[in-house]
PDB file of N, CA and C in Angstrom:
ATOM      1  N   UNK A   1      43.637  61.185 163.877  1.00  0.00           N
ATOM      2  CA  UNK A   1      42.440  61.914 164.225  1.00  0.00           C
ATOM      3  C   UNK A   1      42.743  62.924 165.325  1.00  0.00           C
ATOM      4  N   UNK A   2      43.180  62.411 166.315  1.00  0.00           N
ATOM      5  CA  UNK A   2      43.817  63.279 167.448  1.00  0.00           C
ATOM      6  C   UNK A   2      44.841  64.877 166.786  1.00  0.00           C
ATOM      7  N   UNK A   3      45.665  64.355 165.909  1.00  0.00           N
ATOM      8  CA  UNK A   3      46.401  65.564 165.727  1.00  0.00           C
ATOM      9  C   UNK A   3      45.354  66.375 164.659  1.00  0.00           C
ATOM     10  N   UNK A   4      44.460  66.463 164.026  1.00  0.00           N
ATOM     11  CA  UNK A   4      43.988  67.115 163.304  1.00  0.00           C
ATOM     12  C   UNK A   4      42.721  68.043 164.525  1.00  0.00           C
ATOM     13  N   UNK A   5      42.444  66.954 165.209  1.00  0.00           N
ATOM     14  CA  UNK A   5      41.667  67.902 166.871  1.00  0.00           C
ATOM     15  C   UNK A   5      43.081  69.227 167.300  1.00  0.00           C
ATOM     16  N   UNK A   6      43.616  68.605 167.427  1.00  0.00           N
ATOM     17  CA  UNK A   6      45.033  69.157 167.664  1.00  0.00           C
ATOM     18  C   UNK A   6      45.408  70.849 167.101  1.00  0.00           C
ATOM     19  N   UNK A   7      45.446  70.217 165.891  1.00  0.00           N
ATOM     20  CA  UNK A   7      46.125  71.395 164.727  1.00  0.00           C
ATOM     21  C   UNK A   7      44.613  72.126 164.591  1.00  0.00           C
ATOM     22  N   UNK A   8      43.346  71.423 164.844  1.00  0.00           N
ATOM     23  CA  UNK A   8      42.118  72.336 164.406  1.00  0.00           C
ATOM     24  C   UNK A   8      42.551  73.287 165.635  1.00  0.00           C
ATOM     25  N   UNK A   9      42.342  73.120 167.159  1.00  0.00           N
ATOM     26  CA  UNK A   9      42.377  74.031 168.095  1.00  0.00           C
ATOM     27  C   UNK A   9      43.320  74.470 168.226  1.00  0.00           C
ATOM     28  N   UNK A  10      44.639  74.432 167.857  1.00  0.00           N
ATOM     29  CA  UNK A  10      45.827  75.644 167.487  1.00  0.00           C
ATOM     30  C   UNK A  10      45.586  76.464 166.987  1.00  0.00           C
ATOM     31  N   UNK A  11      44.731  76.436 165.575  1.00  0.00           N
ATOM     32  CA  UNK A  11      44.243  77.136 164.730  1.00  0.00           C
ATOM     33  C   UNK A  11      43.088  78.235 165.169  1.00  0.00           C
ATOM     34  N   UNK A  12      42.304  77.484 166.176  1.00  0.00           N
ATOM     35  CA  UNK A  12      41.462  78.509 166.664  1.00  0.00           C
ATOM     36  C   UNK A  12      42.052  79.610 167.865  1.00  0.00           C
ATOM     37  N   UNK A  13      43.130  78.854 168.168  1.00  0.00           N
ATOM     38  CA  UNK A  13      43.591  79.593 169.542  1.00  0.00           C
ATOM     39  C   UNK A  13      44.788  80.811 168.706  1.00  0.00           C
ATOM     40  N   UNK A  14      45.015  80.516 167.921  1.00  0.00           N
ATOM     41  CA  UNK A  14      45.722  81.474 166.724  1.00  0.00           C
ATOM     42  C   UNK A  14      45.120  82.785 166.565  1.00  0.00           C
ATOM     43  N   UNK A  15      43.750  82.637 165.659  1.00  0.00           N
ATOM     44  CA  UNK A  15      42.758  83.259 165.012  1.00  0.00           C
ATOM     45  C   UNK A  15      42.826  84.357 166.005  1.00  0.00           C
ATOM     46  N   UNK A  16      41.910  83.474 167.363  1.00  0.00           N
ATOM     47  CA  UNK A  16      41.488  84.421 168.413  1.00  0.00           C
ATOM     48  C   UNK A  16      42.467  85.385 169.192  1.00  0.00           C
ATOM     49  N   UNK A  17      43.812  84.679 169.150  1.00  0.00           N
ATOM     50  CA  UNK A  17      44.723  85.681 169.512  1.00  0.00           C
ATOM     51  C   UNK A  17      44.856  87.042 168.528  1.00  0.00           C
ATOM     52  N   UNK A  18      44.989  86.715 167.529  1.00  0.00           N
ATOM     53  CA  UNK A  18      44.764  87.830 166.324  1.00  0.00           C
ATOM     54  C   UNK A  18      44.040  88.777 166.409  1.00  0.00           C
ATOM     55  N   UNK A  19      42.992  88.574 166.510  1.00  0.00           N
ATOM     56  CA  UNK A  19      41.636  89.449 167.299  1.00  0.00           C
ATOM     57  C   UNK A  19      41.987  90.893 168.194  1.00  0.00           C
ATOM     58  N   UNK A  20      41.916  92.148 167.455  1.00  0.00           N
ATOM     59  CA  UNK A  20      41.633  92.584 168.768  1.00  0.00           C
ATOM     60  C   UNK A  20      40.578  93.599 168.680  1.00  0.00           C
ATOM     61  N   UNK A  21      39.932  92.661 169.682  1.00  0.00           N
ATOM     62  CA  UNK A  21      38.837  93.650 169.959  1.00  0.00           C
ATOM     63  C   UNK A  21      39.054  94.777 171.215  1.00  0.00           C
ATOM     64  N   UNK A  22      39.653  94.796 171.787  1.00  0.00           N
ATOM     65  CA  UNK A  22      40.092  95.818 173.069  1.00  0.00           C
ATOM     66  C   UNK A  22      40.634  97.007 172.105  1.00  0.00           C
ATOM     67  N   UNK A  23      40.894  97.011 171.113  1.00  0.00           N
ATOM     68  CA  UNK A  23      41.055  98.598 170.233  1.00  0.00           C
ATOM     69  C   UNK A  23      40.643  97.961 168.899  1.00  0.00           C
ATOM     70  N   UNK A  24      38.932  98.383 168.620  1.00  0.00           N
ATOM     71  CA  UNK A  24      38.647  98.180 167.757  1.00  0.00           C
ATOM     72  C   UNK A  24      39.300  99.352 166.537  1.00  0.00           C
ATOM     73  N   UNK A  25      38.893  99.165 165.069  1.00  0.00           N
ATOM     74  CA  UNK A  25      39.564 100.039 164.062  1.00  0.00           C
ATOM     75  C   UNK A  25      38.029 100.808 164.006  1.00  0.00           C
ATOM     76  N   UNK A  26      38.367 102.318 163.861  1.00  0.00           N
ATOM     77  CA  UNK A  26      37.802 103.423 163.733  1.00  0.00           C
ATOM     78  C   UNK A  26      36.950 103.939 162.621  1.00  0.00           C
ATOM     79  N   UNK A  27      38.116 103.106 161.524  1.00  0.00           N
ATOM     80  CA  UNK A  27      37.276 103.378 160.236  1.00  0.00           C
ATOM     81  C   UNK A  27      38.352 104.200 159.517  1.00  0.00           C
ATOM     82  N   UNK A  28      39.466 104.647 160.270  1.00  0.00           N
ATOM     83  CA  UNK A  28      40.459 105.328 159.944  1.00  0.00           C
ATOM     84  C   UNK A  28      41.495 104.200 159.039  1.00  0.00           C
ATOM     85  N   UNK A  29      42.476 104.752 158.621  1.00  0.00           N
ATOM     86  CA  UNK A  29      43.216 103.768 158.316  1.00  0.00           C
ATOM     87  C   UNK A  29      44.966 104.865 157.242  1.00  0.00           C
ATOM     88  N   UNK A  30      45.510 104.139 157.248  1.00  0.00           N
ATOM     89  CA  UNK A  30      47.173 104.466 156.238  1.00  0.00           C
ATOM     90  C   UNK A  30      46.793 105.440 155.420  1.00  0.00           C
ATOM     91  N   UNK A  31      45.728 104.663 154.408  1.00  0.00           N
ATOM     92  CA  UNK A  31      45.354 105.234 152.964  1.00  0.00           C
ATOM     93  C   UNK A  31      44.152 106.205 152.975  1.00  0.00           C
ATOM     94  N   UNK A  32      43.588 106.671 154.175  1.00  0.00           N
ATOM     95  CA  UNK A  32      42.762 107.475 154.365  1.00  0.00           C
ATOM     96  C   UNK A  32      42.067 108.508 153.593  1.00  0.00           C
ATOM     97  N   UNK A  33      43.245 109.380 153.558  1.00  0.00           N
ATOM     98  CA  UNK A  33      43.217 110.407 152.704  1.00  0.00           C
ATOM     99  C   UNK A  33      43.311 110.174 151.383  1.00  0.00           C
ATOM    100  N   UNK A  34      44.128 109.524 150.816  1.00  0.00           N
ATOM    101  CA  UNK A  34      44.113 108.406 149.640  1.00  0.00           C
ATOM    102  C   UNK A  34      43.051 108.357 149.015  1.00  0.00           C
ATOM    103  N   UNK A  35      42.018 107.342 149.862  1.00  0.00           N
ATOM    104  CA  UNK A  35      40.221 106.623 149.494  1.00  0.00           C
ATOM    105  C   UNK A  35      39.559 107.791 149.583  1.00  0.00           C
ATOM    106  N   UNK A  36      39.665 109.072 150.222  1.00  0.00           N
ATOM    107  CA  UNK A  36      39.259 110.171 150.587  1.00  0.00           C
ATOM    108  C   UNK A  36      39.373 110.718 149.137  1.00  0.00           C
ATOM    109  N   UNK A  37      40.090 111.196 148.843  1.00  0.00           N
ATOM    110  CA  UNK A  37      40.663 111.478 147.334  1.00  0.00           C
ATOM    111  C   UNK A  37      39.989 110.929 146.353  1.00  0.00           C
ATOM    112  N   UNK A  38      40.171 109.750 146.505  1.00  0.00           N
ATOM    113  CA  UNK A  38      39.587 109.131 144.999  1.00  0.00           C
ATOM    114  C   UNK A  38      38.006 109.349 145.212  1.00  0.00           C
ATOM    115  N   UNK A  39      37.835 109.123 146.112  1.00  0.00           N
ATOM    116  CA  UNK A  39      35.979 109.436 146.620  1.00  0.00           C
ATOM    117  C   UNK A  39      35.257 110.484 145.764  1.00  0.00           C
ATOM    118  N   UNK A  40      36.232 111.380 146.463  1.00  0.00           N
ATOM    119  CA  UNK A  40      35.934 112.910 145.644  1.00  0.00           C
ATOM    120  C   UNK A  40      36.212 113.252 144.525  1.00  0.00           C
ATOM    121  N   UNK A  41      37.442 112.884 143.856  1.00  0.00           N
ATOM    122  CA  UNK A  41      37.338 112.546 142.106  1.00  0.00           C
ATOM    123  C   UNK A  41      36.140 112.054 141.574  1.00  0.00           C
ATOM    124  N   UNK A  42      35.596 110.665 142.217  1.00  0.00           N
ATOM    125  CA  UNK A  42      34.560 110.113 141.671  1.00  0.00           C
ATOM    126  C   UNK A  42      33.411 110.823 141.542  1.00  0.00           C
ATOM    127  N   UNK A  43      33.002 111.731 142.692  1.00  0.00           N
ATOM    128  CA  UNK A  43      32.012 112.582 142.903  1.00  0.00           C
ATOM    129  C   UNK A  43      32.431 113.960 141.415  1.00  0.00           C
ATOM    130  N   UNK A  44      33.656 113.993 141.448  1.00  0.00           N
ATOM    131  CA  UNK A  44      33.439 115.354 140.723  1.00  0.00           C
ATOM    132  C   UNK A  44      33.263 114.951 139.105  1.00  0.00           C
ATOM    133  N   UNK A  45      34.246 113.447 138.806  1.00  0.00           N
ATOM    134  CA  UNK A  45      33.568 112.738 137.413  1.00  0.00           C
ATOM    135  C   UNK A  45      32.110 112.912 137.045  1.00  0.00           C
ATOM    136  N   UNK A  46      31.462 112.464 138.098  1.00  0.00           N
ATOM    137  CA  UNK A  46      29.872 112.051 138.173  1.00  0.00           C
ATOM    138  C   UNK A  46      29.302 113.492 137.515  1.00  0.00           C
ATOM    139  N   UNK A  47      29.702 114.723 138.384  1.00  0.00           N
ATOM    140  CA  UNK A  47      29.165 116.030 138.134  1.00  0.00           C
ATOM    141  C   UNK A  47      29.713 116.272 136.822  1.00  0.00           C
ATOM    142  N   UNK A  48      30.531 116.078 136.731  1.00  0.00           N
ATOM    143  CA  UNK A  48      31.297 116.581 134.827  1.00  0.00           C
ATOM    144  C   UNK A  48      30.760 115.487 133.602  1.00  0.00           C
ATOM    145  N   UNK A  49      30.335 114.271 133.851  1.00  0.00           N
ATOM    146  CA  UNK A  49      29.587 113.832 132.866  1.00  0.00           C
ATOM    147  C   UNK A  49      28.478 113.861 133.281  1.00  0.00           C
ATOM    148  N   UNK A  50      27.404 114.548 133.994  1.00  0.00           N
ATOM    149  CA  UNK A  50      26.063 114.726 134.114  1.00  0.00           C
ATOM    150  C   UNK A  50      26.121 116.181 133.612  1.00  0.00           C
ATOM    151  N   UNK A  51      27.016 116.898 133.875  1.00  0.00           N
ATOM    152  CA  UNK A  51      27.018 118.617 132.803  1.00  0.00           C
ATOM    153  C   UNK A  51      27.225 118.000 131.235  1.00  0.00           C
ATOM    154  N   UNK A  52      27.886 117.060 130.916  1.00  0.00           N
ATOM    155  CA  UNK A  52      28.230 116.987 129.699  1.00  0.00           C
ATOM    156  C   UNK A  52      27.145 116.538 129.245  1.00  0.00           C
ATOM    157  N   UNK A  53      26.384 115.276 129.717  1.00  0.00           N
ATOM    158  CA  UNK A  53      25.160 115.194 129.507  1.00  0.00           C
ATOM    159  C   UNK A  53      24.035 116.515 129.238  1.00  0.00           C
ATOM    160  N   UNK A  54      23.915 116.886 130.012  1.00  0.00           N
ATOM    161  CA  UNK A  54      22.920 118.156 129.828  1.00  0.00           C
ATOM    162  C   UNK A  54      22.833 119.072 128.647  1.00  0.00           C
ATOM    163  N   UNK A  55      24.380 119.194 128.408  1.00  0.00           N
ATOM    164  CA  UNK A  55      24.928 119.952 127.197  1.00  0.00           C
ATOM    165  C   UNK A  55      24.375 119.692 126.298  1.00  0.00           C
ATOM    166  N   UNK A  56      24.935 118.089 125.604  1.00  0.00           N
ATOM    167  CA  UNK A  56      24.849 117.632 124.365  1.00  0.00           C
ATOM    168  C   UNK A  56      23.045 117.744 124.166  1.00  0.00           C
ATOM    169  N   UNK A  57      22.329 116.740 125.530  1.00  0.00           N
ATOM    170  CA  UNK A  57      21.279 117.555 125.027  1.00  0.00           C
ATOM    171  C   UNK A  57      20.129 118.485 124.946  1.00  0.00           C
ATOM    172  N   UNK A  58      20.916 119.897 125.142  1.00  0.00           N
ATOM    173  CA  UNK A  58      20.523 121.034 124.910  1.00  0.00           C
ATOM    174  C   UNK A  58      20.860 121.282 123.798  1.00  0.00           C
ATOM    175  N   UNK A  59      22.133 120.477 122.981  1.00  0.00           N
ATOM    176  CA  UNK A  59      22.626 120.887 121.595  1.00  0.00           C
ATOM    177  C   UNK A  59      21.637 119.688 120.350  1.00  0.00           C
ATOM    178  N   UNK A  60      21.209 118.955 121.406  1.00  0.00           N
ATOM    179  CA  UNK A  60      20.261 118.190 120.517  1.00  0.00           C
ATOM    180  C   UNK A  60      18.892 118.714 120.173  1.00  0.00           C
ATOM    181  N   UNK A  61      18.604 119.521 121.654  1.00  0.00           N
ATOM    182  CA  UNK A  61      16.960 119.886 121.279  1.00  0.00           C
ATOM    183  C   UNK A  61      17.174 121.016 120.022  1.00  0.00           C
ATOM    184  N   UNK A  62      18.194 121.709 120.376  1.00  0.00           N
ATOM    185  CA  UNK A  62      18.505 122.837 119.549  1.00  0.00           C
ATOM    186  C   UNK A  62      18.757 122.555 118.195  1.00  0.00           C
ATOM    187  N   UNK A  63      19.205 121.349 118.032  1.00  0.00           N
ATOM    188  CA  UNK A  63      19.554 120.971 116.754  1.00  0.00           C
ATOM    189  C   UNK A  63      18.103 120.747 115.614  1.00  0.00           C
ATOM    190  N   UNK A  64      17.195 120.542 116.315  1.00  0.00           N
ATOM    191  CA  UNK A  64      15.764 119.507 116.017  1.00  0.00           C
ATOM    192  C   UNK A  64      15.365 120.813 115.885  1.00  0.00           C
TER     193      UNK A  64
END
């Protein structure tokens, strides 16, 4: 029982060392520009199948 008290508060004294809050993260990061990138692909997908949408139906009303 004792060593599992033991190994639990190693574990916490671990964790908390890990921690740092004295330089939190920014929001920045490695892959930045990366997630930045794909962001904006996604955005420009969105716009190119909402034109394609529009198209087909304008070629539908037209069709009728």
């Amino acid at each position: 029982m004792m060593s599992r008290y033991l190994f639990l508060m190693l574990m916490l004294v671990v964790i908390s060392a890990c921690s740092d809050e004295k330089h939190p993260v920014d929001g920045d990061h490695v892959w930045k520009d990366q997630t930045d990138m794909i962001d904006k692909s996604k955005d420009v997908e969105q716009l190119v199948n909402d034109a394609a949408l529009q198209q087909r139906q304008q070629v539908e009303r037209a069709i009728q």
